[in-house]
PDB file of N, CA and C in Angstrom:
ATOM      1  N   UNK A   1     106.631  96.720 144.908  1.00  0.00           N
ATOM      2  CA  UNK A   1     105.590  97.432 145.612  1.00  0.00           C
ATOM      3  C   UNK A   1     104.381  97.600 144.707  1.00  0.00           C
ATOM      4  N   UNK A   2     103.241  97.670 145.068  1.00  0.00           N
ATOM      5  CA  UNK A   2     101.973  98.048 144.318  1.00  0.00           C
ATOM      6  C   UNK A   2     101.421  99.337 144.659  1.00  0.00           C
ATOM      7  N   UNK A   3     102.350 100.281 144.657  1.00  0.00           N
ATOM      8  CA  UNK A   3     101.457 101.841 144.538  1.00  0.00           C
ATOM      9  C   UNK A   3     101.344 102.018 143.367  1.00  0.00           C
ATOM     10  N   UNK A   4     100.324 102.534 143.292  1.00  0.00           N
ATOM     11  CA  UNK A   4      99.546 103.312 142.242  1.00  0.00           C
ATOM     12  C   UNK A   4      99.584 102.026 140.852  1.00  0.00           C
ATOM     13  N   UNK A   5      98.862 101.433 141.553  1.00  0.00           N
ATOM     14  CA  UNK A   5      98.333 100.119 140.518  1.00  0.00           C
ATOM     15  C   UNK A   5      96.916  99.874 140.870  1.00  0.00           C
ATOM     16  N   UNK A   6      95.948  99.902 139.522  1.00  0.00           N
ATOM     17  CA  UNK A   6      94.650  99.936 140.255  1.00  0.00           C
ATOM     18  C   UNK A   6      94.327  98.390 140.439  1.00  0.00           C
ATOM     19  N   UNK A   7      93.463  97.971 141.579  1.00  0.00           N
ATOM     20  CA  UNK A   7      93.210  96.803 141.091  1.00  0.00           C
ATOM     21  C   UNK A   7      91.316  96.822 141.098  1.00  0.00           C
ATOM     22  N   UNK A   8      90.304  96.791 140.442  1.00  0.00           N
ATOM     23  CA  UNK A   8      89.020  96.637 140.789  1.00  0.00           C
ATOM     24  C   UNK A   8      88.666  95.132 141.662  1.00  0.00           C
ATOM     25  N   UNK A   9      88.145  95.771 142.572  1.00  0.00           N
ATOM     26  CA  UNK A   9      87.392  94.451 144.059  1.00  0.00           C
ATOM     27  C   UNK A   9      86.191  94.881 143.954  1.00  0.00           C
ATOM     28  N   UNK A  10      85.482  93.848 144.698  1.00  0.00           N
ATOM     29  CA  UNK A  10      84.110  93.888 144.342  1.00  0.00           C
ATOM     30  C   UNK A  10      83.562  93.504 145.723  1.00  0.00           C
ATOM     31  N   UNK A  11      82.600  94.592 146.256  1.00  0.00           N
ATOM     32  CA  UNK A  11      82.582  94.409 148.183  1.00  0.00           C
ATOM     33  C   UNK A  11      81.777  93.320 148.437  1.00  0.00           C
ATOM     34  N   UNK A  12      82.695  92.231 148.155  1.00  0.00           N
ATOM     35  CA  UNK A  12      81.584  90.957 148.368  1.00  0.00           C
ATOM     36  C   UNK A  12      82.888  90.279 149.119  1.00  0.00           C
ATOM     37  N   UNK A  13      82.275  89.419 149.869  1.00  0.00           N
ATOM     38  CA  UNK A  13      83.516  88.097 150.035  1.00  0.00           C
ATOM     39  C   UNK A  13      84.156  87.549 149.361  1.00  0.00           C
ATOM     40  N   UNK A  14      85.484  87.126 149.351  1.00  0.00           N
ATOM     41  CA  UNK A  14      86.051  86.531 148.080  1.00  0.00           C
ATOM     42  C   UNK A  14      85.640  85.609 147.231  1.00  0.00           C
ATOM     43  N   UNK A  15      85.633  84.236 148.129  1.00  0.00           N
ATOM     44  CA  UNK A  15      84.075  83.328 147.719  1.00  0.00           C
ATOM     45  C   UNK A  15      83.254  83.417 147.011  1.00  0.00           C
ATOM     46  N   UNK A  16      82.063  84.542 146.965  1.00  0.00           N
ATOM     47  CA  UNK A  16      81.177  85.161 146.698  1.00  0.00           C
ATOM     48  C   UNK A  16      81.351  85.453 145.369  1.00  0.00           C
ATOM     49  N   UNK A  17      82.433  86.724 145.565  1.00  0.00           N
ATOM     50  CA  UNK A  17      83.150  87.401 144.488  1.00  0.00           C
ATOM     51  C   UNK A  17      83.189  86.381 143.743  1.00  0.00           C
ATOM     52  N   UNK A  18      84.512  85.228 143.887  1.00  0.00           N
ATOM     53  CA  UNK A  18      84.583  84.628 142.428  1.00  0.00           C
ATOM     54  C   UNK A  18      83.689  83.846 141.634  1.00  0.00           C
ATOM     55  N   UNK A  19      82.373  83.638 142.908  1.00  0.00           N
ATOM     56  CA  UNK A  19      81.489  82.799 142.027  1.00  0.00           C
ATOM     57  C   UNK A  19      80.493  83.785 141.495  1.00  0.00           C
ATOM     58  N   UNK A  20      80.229  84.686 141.669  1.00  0.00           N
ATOM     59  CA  UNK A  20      79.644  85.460 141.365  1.00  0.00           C
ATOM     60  C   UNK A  20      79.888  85.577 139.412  1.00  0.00           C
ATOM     61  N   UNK A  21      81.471  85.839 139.691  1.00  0.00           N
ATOM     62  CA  UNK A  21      82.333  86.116 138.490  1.00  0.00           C
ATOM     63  C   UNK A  21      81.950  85.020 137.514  1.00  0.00           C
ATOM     64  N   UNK A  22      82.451  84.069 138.072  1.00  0.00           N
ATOM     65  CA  UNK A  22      82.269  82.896 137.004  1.00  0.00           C
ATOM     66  C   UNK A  22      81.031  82.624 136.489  1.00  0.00           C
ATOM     67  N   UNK A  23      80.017  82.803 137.587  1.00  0.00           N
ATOM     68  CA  UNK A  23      78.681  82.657 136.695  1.00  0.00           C
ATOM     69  C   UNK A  23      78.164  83.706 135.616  1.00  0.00           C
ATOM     70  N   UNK A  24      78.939  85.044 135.966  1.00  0.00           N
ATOM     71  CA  UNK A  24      78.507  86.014 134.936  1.00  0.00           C
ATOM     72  C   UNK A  24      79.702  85.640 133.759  1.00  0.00           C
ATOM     73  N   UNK A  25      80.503  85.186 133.892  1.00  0.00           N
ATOM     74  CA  UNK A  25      81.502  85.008 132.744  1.00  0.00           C
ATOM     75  C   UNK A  25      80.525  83.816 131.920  1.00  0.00           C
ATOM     76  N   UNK A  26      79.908  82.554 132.674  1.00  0.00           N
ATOM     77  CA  UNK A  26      79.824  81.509 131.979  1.00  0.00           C
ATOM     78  C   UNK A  26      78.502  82.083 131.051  1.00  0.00           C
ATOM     79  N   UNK A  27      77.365  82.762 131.819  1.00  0.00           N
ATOM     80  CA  UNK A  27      76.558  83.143 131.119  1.00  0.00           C
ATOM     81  C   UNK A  27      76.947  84.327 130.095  1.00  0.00           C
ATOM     82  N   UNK A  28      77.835  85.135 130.229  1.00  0.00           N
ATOM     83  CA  UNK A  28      78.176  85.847 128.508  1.00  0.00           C
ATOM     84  C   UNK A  28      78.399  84.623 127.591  1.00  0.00           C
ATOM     85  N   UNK A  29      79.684  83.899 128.190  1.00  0.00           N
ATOM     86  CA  UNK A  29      80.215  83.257 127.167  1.00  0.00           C
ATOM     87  C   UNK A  29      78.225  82.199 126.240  1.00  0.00           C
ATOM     88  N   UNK A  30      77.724  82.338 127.523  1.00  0.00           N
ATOM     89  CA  UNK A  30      76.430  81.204 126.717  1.00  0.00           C
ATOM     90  C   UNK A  30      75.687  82.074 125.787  1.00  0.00           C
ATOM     91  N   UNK A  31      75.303  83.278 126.015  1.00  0.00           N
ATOM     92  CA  UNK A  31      74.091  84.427 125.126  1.00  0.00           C
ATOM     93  C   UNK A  31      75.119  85.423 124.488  1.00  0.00           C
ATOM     94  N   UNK A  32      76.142  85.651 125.244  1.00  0.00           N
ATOM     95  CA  UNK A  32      77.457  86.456 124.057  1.00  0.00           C
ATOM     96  C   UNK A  32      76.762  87.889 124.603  1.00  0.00           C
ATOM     97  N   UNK A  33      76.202  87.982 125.409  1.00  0.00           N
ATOM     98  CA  UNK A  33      75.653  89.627 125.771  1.00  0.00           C
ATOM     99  C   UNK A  33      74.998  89.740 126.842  1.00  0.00           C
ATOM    100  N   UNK A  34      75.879  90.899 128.251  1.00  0.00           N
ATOM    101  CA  UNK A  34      74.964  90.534 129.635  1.00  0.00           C
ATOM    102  C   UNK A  34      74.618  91.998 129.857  1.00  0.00           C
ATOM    103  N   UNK A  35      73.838  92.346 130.987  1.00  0.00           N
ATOM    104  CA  UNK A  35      73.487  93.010 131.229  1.00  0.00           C
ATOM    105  C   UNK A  35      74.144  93.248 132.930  1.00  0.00           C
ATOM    106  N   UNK A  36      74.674  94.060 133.531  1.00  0.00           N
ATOM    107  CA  UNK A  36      75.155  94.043 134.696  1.00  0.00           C
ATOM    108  C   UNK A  36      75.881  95.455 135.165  1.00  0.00           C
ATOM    109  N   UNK A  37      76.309  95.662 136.079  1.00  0.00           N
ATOM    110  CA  UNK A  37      76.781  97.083 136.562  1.00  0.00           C
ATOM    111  C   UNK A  37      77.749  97.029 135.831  1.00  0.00           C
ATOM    112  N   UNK A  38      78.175  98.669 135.806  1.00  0.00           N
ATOM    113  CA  UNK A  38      79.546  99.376 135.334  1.00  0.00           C
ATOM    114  C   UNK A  38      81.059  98.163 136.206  1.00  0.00           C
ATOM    115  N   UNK A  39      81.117  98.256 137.038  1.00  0.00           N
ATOM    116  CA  UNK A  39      81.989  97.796 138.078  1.00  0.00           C
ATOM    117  C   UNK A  39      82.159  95.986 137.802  1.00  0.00           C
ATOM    118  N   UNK A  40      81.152  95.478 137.814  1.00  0.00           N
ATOM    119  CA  UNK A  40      81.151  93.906 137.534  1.00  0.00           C
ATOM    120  C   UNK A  40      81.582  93.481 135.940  1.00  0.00           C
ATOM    121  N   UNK A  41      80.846  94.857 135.328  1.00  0.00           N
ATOM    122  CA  UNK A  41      81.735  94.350 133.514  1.00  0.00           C
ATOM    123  C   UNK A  41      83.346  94.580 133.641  1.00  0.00           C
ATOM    124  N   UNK A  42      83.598  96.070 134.417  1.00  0.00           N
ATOM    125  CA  UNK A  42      84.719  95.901 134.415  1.00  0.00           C
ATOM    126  C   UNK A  42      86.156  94.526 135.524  1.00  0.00           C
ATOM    127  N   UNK A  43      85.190  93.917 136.023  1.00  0.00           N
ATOM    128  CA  UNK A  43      86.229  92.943 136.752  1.00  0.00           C
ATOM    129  C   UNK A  43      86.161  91.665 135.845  1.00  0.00           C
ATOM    130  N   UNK A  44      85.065  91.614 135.172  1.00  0.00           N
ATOM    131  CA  UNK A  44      84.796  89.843 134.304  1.00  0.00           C
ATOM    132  C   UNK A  44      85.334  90.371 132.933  1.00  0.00           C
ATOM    133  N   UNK A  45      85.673  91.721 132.353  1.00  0.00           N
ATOM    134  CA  UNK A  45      86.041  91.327 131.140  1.00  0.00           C
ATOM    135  C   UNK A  45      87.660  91.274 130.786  1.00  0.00           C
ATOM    136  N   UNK A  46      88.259  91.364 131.988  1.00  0.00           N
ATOM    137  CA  UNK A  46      89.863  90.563 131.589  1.00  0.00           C
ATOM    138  C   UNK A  46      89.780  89.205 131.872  1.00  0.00           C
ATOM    139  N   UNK A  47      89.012  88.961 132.303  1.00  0.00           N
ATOM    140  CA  UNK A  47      88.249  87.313 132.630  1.00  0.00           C
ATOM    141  C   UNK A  47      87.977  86.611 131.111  1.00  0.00           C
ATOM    142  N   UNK A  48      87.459  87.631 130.913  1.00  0.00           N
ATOM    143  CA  UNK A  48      86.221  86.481 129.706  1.00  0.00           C
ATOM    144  C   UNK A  48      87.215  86.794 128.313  1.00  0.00           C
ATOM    145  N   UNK A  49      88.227  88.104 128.552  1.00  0.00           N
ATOM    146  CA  UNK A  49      89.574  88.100 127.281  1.00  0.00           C
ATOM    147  C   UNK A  49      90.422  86.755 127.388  1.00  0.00           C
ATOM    148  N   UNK A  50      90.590  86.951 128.796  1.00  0.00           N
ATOM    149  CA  UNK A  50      91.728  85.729 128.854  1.00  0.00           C
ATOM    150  C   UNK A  50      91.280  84.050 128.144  1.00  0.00           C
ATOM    151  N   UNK A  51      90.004  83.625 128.488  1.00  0.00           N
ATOM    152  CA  UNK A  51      89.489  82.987 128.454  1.00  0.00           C
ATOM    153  C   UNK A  51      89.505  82.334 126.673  1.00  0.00           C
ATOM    154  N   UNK A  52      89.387  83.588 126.154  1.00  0.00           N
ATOM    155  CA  UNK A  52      88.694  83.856 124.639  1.00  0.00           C
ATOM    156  C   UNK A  52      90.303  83.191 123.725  1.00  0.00           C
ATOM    157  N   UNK A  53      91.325  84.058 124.557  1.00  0.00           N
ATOM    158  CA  UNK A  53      92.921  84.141 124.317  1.00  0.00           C
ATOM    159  C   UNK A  53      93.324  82.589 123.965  1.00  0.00           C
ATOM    160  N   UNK A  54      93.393  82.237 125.201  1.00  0.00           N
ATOM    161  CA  UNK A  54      93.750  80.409 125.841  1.00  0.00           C
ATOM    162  C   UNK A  54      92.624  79.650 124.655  1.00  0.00           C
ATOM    163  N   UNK A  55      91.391  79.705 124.309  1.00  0.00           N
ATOM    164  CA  UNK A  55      91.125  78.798 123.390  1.00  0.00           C
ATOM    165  C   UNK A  55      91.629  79.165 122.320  1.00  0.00           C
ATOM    166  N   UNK A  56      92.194  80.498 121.581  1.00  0.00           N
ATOM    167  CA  UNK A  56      92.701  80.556 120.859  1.00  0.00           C
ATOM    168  C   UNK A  56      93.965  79.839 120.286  1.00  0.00           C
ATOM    169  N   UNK A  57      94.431  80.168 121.460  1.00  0.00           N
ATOM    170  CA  UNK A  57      95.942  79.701 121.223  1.00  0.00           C
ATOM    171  C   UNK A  57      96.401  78.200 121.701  1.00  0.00           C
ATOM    172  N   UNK A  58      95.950  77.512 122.655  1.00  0.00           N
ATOM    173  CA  UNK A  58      96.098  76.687 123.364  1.00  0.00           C
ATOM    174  C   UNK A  58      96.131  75.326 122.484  1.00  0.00           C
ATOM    175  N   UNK A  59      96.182  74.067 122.463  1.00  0.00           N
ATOM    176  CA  UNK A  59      95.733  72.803 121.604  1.00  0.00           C
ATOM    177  C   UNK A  59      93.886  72.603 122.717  1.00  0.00           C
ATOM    178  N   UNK A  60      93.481  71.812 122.145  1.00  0.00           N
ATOM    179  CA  UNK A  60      91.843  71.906 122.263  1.00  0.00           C
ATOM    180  C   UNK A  60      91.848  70.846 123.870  1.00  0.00           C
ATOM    181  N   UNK A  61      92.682  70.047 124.064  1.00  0.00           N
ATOM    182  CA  UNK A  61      92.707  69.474 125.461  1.00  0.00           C
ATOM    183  C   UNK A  61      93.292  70.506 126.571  1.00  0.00           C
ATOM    184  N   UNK A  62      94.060  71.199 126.257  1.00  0.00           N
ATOM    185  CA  UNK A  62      95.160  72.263 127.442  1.00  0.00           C
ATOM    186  C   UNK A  62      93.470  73.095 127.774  1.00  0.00           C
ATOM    187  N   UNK A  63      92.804  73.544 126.684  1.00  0.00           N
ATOM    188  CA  UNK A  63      92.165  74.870 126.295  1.00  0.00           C
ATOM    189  C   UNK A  63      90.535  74.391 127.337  1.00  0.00           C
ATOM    190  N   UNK A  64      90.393  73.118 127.080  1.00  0.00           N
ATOM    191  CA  UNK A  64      89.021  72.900 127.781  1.00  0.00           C
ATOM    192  C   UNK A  64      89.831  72.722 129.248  1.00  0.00           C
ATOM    193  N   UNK A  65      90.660  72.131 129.951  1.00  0.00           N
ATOM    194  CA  UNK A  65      90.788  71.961 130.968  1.00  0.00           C
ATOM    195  C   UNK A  65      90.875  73.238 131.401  1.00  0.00           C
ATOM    196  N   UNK A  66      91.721  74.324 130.921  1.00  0.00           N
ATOM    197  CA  UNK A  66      91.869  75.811 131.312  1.00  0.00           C
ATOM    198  C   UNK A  66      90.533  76.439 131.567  1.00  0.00           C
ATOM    199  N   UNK A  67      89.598  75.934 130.667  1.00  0.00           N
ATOM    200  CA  UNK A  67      88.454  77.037 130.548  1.00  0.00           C
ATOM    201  C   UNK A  67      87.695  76.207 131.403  1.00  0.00           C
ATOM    202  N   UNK A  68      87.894  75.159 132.084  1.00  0.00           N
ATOM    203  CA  UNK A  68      86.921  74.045 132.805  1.00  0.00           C
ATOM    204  C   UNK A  68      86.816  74.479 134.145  1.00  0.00           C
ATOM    205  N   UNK A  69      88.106  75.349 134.421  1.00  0.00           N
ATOM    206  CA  UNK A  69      88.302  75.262 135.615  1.00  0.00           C
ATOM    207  C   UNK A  69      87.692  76.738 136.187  1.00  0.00           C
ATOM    208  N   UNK A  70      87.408  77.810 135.373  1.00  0.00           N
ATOM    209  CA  UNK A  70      86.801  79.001 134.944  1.00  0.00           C
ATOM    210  C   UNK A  70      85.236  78.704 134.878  1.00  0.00           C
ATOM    211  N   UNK A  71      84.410  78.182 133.989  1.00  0.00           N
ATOM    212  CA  UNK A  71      83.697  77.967 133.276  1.00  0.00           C
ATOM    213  C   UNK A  71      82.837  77.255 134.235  1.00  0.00           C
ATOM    214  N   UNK A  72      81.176  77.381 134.306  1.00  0.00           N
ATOM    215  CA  UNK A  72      80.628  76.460 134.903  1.00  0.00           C
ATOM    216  C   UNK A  72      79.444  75.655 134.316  1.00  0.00           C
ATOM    217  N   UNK A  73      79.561  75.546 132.977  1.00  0.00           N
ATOM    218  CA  UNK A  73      78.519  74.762 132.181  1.00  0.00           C
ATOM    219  C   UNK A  73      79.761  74.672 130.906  1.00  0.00           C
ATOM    220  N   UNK A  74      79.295  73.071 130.538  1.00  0.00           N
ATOM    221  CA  UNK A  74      80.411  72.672 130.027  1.00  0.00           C
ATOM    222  C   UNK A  74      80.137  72.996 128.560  1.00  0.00           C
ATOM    223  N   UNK A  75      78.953  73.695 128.131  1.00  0.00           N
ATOM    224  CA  UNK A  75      78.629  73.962 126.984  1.00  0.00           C
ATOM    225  C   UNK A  75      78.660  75.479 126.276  1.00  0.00           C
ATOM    226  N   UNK A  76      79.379  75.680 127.498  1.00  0.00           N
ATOM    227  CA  UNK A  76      80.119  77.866 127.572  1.00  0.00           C
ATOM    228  C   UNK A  76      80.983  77.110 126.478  1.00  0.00           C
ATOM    229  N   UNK A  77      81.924  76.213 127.215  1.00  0.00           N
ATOM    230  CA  UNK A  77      83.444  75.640 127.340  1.00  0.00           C
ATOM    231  C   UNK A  77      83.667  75.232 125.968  1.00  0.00           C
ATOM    232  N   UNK A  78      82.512  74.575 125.391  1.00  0.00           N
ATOM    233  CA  UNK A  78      82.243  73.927 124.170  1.00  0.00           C
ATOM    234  C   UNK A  78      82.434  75.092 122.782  1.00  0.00           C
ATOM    235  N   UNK A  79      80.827  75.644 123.028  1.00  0.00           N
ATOM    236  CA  UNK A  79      80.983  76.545 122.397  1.00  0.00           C
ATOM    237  C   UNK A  79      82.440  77.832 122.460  1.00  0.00           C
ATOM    238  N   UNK A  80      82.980  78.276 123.052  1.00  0.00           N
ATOM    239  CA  UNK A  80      84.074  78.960 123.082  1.00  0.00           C
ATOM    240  C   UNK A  80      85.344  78.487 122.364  1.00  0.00           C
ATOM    241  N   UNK A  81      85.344  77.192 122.312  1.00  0.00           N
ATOM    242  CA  UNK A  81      86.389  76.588 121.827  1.00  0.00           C
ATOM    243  C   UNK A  81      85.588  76.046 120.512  1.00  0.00           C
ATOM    244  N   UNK A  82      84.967  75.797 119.953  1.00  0.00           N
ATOM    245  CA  UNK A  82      83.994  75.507 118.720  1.00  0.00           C
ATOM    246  C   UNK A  82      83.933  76.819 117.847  1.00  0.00           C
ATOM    247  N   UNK A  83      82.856  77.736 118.540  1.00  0.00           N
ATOM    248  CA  UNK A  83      81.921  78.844 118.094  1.00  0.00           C
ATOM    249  C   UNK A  83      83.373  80.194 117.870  1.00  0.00           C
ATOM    250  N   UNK A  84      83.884  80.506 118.899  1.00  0.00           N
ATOM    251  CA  UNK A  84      84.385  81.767 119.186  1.00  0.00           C
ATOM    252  C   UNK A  84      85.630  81.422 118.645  1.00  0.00           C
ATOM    253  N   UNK A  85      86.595  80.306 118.942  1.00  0.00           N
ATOM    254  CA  UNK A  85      88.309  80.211 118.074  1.00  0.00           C
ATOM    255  C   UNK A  85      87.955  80.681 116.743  1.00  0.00           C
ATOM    256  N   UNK A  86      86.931  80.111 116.018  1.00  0.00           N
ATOM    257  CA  UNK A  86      86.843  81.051 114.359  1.00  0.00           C
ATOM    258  C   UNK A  86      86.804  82.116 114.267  1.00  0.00           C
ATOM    259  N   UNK A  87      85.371  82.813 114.788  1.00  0.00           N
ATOM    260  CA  UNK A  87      85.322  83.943 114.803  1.00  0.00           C
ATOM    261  C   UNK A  87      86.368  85.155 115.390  1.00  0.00           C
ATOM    262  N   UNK A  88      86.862  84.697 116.286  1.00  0.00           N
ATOM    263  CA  UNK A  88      88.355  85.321 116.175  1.00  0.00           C
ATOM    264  C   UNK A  88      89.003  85.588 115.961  1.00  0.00           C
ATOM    265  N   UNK A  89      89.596  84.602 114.865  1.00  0.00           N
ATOM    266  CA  UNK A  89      90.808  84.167 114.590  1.00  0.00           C
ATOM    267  C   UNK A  89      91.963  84.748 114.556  1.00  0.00           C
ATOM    268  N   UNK A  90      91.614  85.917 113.352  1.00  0.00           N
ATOM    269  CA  UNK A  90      93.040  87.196 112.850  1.00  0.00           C
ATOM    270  C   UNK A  90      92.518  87.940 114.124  1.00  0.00           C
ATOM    271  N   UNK A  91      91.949  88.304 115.003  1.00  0.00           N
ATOM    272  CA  UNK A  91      91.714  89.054 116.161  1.00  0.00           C
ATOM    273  C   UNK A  91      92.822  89.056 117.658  1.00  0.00           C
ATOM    274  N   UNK A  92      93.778  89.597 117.798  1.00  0.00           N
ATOM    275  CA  UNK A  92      94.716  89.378 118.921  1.00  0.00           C
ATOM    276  C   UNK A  92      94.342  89.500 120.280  1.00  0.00           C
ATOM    277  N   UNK A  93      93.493  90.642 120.255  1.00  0.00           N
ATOM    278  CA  UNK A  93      92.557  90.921 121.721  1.00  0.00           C
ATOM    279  C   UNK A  93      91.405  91.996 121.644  1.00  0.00           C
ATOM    280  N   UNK A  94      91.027  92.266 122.358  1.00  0.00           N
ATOM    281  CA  UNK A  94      89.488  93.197 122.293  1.00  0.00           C
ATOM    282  C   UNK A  94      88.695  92.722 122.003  1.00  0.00           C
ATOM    283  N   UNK A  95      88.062  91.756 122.700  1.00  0.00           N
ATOM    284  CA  UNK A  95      87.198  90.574 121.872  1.00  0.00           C
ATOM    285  C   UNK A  95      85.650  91.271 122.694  1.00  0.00           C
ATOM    286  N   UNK A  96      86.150  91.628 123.751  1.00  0.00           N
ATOM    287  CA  UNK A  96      84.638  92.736 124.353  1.00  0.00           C
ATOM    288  C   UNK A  96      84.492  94.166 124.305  1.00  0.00           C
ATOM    289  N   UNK A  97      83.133  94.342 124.576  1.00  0.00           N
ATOM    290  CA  UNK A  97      82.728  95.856 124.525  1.00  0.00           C
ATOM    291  C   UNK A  97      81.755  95.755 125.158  1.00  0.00           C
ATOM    292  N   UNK A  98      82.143  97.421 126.145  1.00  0.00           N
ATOM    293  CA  UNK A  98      81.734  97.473 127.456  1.00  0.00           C
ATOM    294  C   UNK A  98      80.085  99.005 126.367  1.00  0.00           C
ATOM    295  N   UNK A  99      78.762  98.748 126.648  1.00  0.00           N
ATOM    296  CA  UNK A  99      77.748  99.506 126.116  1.00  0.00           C
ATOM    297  C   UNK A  99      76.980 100.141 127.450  1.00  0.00           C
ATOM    298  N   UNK A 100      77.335 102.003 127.587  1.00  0.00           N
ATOM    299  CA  UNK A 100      76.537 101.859 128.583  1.00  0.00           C
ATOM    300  C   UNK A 100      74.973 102.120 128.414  1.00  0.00           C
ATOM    301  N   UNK A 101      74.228 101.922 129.296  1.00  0.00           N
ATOM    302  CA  UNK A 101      72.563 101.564 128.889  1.00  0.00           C
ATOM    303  C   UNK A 101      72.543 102.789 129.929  1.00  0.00           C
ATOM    304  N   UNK A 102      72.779 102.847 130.977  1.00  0.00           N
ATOM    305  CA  UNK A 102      71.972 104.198 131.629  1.00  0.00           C
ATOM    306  C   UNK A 102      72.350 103.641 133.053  1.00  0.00           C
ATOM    307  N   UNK A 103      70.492 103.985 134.155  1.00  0.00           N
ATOM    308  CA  UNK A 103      70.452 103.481 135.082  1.00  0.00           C
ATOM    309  C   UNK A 103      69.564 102.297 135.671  1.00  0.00           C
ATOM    310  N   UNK A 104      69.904 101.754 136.501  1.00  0.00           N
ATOM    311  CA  UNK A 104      68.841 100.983 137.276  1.00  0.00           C
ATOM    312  C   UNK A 104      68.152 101.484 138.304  1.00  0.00           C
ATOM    313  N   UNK A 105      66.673 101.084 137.732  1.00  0.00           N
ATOM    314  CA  UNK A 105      65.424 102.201 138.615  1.00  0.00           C
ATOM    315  C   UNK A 105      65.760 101.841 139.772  1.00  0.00           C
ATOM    316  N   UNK A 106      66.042 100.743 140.344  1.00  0.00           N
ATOM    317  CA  UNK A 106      65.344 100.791 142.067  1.00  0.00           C
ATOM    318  C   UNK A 106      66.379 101.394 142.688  1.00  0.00           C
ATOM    319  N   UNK A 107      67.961 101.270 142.372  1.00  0.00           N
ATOM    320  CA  UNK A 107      69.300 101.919 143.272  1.00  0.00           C
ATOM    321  C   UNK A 107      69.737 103.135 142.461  1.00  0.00           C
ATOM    322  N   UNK A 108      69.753 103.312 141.244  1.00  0.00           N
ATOM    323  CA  UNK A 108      70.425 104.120 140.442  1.00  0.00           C
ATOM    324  C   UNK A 108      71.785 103.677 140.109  1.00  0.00           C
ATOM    325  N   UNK A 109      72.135 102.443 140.027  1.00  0.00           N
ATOM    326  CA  UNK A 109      73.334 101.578 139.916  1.00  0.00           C
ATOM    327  C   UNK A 109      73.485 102.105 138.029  1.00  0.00           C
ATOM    328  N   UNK A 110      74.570 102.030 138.040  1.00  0.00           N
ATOM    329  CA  UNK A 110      75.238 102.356 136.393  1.00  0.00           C
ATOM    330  C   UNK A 110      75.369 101.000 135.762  1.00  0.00           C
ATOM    331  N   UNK A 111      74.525 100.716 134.840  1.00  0.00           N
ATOM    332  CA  UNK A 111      74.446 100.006 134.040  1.00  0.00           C
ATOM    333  C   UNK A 111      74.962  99.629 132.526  1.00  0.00           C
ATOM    334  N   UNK A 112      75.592  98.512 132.129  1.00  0.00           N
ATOM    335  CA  UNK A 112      76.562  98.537 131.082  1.00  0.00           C
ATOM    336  C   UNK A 112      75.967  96.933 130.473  1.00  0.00           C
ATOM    337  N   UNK A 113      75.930  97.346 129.176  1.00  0.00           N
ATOM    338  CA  UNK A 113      75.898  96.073 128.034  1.00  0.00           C
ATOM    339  C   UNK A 113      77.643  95.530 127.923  1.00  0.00           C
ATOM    340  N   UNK A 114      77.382  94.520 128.649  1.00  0.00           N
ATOM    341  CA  UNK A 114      79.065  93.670 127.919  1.00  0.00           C
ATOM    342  C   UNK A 114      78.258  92.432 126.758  1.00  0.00           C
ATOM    343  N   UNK A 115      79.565  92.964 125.406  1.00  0.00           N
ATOM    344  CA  UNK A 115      79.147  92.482 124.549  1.00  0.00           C
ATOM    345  C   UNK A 115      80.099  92.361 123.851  1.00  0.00           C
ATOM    346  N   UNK A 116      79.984  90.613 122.998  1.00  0.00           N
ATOM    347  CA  UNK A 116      81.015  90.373 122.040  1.00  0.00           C
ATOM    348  C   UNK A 116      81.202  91.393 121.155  1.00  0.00           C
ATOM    349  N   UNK A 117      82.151  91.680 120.216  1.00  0.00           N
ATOM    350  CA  UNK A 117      82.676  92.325 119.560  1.00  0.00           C
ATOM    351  C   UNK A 117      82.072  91.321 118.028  1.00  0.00           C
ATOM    352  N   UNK A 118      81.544  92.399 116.970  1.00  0.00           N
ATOM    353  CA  UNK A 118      80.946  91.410 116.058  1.00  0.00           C
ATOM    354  C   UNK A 118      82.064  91.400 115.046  1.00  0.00           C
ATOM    355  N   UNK A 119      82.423  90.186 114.103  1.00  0.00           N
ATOM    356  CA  UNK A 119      83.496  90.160 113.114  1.00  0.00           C
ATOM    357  C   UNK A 119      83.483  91.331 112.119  1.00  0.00           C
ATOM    358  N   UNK A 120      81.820  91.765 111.819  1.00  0.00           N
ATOM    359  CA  UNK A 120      81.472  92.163 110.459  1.00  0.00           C
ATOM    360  C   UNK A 120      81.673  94.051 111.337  1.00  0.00           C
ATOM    361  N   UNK A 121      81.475  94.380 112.094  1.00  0.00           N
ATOM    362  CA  UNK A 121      81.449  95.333 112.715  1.00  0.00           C
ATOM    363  C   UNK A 121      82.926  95.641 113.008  1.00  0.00           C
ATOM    364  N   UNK A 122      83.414  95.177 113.285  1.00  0.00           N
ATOM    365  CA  UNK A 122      85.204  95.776 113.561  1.00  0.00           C
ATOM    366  C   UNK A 122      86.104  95.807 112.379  1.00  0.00           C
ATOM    367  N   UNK A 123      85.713  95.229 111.303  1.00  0.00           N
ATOM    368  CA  UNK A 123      86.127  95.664 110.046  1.00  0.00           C
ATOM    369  C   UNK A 123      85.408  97.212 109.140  1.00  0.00           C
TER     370      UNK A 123
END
């Protein structure tokens, strides 16, 4: 049964929803820092952990097809498996951080910095 399990949805169509997702996942993974509601950081960043995880661990062919199928510019895909497996490395998980900034003028929507986690900073 699934009582009292949260799950975060996002009042969009599913469709919608996941592309929505993927394009905000592909663009962190490209600038490493987005800007977006409270609610949308929290649905893309077990997204963009998992993501971070699998190039870690994976061999470099399993790891691009995994992240290919996620990913919608093949140079997220690149860099993640290039740029981010190092910087990782001794790192097991928590690879994001959720920054909140405040509000957005026109709705008053809650606004949050998702942002890599820096090597030199978590030590």
């Amino acid at each position: 049964m699934f009582h009292r399990h949260r799950r975060l949805r996002l009042s969009q169509k599913p469709a919608l929803a996941r592309l929505m997702l993927r394009n905000l996942a592909t663009s962190f993974l490209l600038y490493e820092r987005v800007r977006t509601t409270r609610k949308r950081a929290k649905v893309v960043q077990p997204i963009i952990e998992r993501l971070v995880h699998t190039a870690k661990t994976s061999s470099e062919r399993e790891a691009i097809r995994a992240l290919n199928s996620v990913v919608t510019d093949r140079n997220a895909s690149r860099k993640l498996i290039e740029v981010y497996k190092d910087r990782f490395g001794e790192r097991c998980s928590g690879f994001t951080r959720i920054i909140p900034v405040g509000m957005r003028k026109g709705d008053g929507a809650d606004m949050v910095d998702l942002v890599l986690v820096d090597k030199k900073s978590s030590s």
